[in-house]
C-alpha atoms as a PDB file:
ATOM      1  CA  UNK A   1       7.179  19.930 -14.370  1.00  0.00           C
ATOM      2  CA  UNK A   2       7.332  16.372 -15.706  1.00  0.00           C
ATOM      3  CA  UNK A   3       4.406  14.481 -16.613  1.00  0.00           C
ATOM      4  CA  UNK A   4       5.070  11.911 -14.223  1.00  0.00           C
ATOM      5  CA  UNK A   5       5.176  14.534 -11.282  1.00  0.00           C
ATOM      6  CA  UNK A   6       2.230  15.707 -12.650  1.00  0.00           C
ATOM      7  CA  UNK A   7       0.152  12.902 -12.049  1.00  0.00           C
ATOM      8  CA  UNK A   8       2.066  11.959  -8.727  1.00  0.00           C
ATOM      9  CA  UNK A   9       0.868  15.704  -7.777  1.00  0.00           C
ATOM     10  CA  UNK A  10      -3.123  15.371  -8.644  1.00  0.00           C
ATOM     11  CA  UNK A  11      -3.867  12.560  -6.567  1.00  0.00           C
ATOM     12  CA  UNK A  12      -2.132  13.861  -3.711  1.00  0.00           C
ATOM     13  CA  UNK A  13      -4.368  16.987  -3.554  1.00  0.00           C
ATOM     14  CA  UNK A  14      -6.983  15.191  -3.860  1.00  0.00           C
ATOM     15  CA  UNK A  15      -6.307  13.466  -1.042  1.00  0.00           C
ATOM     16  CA  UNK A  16      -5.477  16.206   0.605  1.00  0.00           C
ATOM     17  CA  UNK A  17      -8.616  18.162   0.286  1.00  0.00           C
ATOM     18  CA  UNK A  18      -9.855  15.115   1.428  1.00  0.00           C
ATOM     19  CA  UNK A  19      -8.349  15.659   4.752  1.00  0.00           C
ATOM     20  CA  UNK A  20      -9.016  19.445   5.128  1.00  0.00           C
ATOM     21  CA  UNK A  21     -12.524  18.663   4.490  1.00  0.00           C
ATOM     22  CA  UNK A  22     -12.807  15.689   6.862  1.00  0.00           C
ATOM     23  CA  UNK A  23     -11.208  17.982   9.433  1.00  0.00           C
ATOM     24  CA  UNK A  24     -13.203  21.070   8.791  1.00  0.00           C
ATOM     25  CA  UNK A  25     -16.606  18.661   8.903  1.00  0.00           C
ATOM     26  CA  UNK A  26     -15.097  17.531  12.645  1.00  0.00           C
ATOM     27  CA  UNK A  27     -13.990  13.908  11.551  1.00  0.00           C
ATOM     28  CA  UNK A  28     -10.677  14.223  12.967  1.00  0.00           C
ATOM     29  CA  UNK A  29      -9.811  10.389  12.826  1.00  0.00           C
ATOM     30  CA  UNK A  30     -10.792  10.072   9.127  1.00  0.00           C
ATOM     31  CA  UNK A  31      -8.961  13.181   7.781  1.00  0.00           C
ATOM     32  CA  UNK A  32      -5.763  11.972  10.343  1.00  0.00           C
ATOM     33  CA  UNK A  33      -6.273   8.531   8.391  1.00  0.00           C
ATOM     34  CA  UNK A  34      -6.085  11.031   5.062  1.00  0.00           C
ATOM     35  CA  UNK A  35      -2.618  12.335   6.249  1.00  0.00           C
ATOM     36  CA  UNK A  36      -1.132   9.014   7.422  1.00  0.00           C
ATOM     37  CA  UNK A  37      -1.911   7.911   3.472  1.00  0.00           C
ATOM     38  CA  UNK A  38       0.088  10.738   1.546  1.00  0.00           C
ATOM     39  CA  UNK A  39       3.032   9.510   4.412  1.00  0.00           C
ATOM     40  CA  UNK A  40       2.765   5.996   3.665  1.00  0.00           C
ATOM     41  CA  UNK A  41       3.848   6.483  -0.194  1.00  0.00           C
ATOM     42  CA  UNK A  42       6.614   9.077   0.680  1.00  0.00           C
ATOM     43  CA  UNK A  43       8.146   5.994   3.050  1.00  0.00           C
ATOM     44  CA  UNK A  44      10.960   5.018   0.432  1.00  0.00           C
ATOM     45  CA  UNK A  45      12.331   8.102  -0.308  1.00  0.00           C
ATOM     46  CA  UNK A  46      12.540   8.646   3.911  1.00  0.00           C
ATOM     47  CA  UNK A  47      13.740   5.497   4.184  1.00  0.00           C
ATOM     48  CA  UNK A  48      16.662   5.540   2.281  1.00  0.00           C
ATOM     49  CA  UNK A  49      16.578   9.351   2.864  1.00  0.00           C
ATOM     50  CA  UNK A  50      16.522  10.562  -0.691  1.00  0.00           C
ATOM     51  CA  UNK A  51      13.895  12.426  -2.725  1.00  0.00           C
ATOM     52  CA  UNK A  52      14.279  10.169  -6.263  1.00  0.00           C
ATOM     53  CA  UNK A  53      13.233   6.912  -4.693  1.00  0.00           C
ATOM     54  CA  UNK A  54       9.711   5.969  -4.652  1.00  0.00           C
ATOM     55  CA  UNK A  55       7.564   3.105  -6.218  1.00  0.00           C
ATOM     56  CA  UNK A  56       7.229   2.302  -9.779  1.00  0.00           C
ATOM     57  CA  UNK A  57       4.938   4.879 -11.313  1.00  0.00           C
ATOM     58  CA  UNK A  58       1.868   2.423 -11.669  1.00  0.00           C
ATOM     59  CA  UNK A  59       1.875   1.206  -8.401  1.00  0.00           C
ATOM     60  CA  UNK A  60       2.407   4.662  -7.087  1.00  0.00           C
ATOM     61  CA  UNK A  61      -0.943   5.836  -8.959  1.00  0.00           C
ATOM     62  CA  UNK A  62      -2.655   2.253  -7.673  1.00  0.00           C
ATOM     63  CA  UNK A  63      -1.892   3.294  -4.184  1.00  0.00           C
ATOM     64  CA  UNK A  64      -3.061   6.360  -4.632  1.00  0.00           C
ATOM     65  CA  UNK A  65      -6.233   5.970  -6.606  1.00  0.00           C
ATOM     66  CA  UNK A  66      -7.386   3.480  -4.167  1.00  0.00           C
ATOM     67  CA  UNK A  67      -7.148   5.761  -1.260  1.00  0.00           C
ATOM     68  CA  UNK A  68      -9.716   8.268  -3.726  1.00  0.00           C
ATOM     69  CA  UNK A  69     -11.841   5.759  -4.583  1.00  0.00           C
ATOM     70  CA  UNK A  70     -12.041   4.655  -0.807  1.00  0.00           C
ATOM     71  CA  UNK A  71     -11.762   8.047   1.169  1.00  0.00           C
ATOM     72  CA  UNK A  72     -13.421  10.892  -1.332  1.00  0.00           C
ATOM     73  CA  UNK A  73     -15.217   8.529  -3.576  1.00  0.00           C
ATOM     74  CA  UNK A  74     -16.444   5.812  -1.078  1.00  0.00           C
ATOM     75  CA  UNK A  75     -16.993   7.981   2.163  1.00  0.00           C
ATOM     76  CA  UNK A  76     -17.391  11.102   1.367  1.00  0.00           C
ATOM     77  CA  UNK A  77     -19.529  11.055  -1.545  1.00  0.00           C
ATOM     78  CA  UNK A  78     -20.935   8.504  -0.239  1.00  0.00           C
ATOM     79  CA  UNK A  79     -20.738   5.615  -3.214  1.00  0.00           C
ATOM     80  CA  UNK A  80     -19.863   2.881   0.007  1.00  0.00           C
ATOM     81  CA  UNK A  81     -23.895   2.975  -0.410  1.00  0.00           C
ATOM     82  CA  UNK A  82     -23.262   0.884  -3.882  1.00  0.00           C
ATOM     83  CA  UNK A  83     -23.785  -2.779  -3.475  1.00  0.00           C
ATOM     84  CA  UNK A  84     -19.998  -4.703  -3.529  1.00  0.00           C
ATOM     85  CA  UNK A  85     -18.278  -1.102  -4.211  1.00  0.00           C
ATOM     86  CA  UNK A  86     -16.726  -2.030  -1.122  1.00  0.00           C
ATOM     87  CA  UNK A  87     -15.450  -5.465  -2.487  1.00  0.00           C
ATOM     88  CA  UNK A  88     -14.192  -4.268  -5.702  1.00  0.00           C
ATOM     89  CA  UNK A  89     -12.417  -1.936  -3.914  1.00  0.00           C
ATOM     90  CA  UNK A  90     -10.698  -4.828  -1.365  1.00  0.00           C
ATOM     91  CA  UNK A  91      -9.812  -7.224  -4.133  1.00  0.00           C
ATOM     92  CA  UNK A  92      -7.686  -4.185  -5.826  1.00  0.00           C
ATOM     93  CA  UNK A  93      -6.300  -3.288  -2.276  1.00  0.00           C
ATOM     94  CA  UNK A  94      -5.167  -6.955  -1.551  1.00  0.00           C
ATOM     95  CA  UNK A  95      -3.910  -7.341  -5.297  1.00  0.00           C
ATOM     96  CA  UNK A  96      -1.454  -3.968  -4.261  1.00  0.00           C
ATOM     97  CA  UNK A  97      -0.605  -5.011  -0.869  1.00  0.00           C
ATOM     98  CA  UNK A  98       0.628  -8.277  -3.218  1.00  0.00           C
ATOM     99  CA  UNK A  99       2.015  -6.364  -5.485  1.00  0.00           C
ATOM    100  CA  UNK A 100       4.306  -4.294  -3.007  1.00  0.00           C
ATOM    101  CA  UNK A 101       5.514  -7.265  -1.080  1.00  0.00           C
ATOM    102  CA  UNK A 102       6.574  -8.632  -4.150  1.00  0.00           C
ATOM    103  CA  UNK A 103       8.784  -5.827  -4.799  1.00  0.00           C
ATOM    104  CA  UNK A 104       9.787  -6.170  -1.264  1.00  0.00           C
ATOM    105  CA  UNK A 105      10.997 -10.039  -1.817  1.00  0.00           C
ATOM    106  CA  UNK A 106      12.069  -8.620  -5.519  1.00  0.00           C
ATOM    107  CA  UNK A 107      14.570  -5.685  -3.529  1.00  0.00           C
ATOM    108  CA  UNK A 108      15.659  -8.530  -0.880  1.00  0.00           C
ATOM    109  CA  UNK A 109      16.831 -10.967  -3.751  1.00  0.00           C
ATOM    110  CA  UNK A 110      18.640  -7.796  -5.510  1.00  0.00           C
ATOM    111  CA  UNK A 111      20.365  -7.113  -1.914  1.00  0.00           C
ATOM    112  CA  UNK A 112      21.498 -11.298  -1.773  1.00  0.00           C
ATOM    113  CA  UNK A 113      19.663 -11.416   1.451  1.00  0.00           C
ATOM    114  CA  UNK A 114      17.544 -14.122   0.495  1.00  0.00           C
ATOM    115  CA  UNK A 115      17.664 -16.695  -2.576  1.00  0.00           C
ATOM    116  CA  UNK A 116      14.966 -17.007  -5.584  1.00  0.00           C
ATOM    117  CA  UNK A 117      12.213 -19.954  -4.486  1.00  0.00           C
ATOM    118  CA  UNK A 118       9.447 -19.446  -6.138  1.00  0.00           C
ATOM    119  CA  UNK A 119       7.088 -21.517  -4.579  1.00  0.00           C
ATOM    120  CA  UNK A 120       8.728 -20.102  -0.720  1.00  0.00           C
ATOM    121  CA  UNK A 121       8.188 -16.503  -1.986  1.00  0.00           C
ATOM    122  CA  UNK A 122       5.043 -16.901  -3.681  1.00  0.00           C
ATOM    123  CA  UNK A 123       3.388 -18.254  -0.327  1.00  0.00           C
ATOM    124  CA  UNK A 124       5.335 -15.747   1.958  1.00  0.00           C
ATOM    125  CA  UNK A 125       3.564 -12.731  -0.251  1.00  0.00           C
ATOM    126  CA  UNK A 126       0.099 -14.936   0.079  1.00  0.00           C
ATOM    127  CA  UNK A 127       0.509 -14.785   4.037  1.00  0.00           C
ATOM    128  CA  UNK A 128       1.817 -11.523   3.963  1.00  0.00           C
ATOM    129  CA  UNK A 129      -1.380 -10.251   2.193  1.00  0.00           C
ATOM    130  CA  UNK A 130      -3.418 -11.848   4.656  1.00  0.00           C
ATOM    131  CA  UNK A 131      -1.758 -10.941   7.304  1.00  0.00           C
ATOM    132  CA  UNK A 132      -2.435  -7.103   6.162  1.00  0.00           C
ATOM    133  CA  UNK A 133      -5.735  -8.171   6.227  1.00  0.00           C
ATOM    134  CA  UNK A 134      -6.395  -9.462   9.233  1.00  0.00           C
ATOM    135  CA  UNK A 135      -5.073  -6.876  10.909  1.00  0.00           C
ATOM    136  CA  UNK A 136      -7.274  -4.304   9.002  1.00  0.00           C
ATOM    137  CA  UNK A 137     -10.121  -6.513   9.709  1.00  0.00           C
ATOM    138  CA  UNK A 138      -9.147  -5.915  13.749  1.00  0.00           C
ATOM    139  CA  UNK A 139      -8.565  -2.483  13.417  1.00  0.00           C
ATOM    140  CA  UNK A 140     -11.974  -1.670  11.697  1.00  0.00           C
ATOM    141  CA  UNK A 141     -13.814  -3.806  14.653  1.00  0.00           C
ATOM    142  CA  UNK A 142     -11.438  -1.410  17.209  1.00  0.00           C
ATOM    143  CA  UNK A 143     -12.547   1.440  15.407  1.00  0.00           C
ATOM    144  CA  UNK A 144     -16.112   0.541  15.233  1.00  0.00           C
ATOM    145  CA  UNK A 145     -16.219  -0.326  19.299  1.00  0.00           C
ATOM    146  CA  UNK A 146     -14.107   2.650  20.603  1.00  0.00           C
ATOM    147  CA  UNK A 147     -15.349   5.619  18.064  1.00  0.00           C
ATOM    148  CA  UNK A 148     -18.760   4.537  17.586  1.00  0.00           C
ATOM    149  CA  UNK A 149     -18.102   3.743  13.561  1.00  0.00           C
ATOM    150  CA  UNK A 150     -20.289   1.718  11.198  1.00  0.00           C
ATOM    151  CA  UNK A 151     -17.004   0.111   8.907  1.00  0.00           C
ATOM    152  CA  UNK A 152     -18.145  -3.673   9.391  1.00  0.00           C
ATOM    153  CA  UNK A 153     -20.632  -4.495   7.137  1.00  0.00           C
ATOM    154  CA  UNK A 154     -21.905  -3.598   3.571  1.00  0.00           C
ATOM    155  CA  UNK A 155     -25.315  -2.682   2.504  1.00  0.00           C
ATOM    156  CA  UNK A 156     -25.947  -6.492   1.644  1.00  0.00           C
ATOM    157  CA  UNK A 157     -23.931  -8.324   3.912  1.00  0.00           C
ATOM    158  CA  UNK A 158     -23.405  -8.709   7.892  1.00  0.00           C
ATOM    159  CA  UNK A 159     -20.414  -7.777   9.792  1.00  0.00           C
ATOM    160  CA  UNK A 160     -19.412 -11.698  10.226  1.00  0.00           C
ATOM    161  CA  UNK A 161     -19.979 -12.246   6.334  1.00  0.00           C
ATOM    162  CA  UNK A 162     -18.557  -9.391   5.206  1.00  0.00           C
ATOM    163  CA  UNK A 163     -15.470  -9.984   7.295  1.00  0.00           C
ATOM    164  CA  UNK A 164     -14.853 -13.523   5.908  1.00  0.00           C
ATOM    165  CA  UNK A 165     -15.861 -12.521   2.531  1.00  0.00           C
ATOM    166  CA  UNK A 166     -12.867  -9.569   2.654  1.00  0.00           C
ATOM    167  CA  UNK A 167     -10.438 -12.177   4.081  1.00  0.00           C
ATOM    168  CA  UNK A 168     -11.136 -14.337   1.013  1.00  0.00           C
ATOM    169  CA  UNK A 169     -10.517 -11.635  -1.478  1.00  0.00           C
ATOM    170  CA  UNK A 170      -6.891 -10.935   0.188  1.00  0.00           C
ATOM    171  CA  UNK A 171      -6.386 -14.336  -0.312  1.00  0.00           C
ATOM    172  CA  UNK A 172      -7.483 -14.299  -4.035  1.00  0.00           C
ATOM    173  CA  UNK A 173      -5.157 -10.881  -4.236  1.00  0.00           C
ATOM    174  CA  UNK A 174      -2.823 -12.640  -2.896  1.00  0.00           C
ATOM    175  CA  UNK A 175      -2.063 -15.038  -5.221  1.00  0.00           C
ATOM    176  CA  UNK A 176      -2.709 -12.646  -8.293  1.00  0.00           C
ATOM    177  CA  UNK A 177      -0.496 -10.336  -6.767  1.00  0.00           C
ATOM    178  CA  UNK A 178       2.384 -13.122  -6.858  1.00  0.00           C
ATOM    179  CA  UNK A 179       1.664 -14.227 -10.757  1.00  0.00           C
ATOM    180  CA  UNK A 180       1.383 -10.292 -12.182  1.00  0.00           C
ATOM    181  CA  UNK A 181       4.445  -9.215  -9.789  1.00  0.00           C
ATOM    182  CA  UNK A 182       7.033 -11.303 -11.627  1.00  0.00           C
ATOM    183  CA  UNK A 183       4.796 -10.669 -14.587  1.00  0.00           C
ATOM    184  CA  UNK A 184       5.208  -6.506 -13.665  1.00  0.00           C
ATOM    185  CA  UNK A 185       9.063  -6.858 -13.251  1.00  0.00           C
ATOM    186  CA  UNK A 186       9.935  -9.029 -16.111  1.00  0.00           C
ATOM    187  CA  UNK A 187       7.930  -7.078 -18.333  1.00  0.00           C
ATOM    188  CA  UNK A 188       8.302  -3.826 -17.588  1.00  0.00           C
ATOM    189  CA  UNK A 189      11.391  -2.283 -18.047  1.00  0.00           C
ATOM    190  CA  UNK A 190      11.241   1.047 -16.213  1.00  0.00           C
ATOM    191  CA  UNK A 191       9.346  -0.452 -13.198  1.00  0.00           C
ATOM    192  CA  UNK A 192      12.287  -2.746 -12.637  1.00  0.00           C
ATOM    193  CA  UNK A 193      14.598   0.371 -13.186  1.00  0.00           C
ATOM    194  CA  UNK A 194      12.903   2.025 -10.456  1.00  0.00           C
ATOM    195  CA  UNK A 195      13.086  -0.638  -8.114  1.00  0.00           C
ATOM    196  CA  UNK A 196      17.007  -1.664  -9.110  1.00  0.00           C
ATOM    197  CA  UNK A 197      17.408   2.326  -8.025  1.00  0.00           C
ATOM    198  CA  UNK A 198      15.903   2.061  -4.769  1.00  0.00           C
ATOM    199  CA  UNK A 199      18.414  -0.807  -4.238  1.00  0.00           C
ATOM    200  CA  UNK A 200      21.156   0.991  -5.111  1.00  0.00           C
ATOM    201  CA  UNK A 201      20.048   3.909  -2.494  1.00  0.00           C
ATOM    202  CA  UNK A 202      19.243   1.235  -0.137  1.00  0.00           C
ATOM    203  CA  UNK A 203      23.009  -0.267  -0.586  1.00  0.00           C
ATOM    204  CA  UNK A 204      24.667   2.944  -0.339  1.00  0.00           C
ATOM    205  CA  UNK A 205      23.044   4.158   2.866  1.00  0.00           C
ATOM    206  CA  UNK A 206      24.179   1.110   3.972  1.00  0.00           C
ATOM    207  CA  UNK A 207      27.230   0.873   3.341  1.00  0.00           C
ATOM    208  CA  UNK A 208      27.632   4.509   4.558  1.00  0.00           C
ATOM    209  CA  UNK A 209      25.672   3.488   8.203  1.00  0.00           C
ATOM    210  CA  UNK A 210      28.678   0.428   8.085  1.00  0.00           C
ATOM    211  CA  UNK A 211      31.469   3.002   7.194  1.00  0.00           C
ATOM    212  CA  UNK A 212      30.315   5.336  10.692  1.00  0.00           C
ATOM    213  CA  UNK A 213      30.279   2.475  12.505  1.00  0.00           C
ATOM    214  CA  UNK A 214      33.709   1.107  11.896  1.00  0.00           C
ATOM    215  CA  UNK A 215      35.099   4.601  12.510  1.00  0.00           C
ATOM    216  CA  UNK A 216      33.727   5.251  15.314  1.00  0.00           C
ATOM    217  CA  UNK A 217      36.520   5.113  18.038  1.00  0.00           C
ATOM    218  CA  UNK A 218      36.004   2.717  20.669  1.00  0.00           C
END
């Protein structure tokens, strides 16, 4: 096995065990949340509906750490107790959420459905990042009032000031995310291999989906 599957591999089980022991401790919801995360990164390869394409290594590892740090590290070892652990660990979430919508304009420019602005794509990942975050900011307050969860808040901080004070660090992600993403692709070479890849999947499904279609007797 590869090195690179390797550490794919690692924190996926940890993850995992993550979820069994969520489960077997009767947080259902938490260890579900566990599951949904391991789908999330596997979405490329089902989108375009083939095993080689998936994120750039680094982001890949991001996304993944991230989920550790939040779900074994933060809750169930219980370091959320840390003062700003929580923020630390929002600024690098909004900075990936950047990060991957970058790649997202990046694979829309490489399939000539949109044109290189800048300035237009730069604010469309800003408000794309903060969009994300609002509407994890909802669905914490959801999950608070119908499961009877404590996720507003921080140890130093009240639910209103904690909630504006996340929404400002997606914004600050944000706009990192757009200067290191065309940093990211234009300086390294395999990440923008992996992504030109995916587009190449992404083109050929299509083109097959277009081929079935004009067959198809009428």
């Amino acid at each position: 096995m590869s090195s690179a599957r390797i550490l794919r591999a690692l924190p996926r089980i940890a993850i995992l065990a993550t979820a069994v022991a969520e489960l077997v401790a009767g947080d259902v919801l938490y260890g579900a949340f566990c599951l949904l995360v391991i789908a999330l990164t596997l979405l490329p390869a089902l989108h375009v509906r083939h095993l080689d394409a998936k994120l750039p290594l680094e982001l890949e590892l991001a996304v993944l750490w991230l989920m550790i740090a939040d779900m074994t590290l933060g809750n169930w070892l219980g370091l959320y107790r840390l003062t700003y652990y929580d923020k630390v660990l929002h600024l690098g979430d909004s900075l990936l959420i950047a990060m991957i919508g970058f790649l997202a304009v990046y694979v829309l420019h490489l399939t000539h459905r949109t044109r290189y602005h800048p300035w237009i794509d730069g604010l469309a990942i800003l408000l794309l990042t903060l969009g994300v975050g609002a509407l994890w900011e909802i669905a914490e307050y959801g999950v608070d009032q119908l499961f009877g969860r404590r996720t507003q808040g921080s140890p130093n901080l009240a639910p209103l000031d904690d909630t504006m004070f996340d929404l400002m660090l997606d914004g600050l992600g944000g706009i990192l995310g757009s200067v290191f993403g065309t940093l990211y692709i234009r300086y390294s070479r395999r990440s923008r291999e992996t992504v030109e890849a995916f587009t190449e999947l992404l083109r050929a499904r299509r083109s097959h989906g277009n081929a079935k279609v004009a067959t198809r007797p009428r």
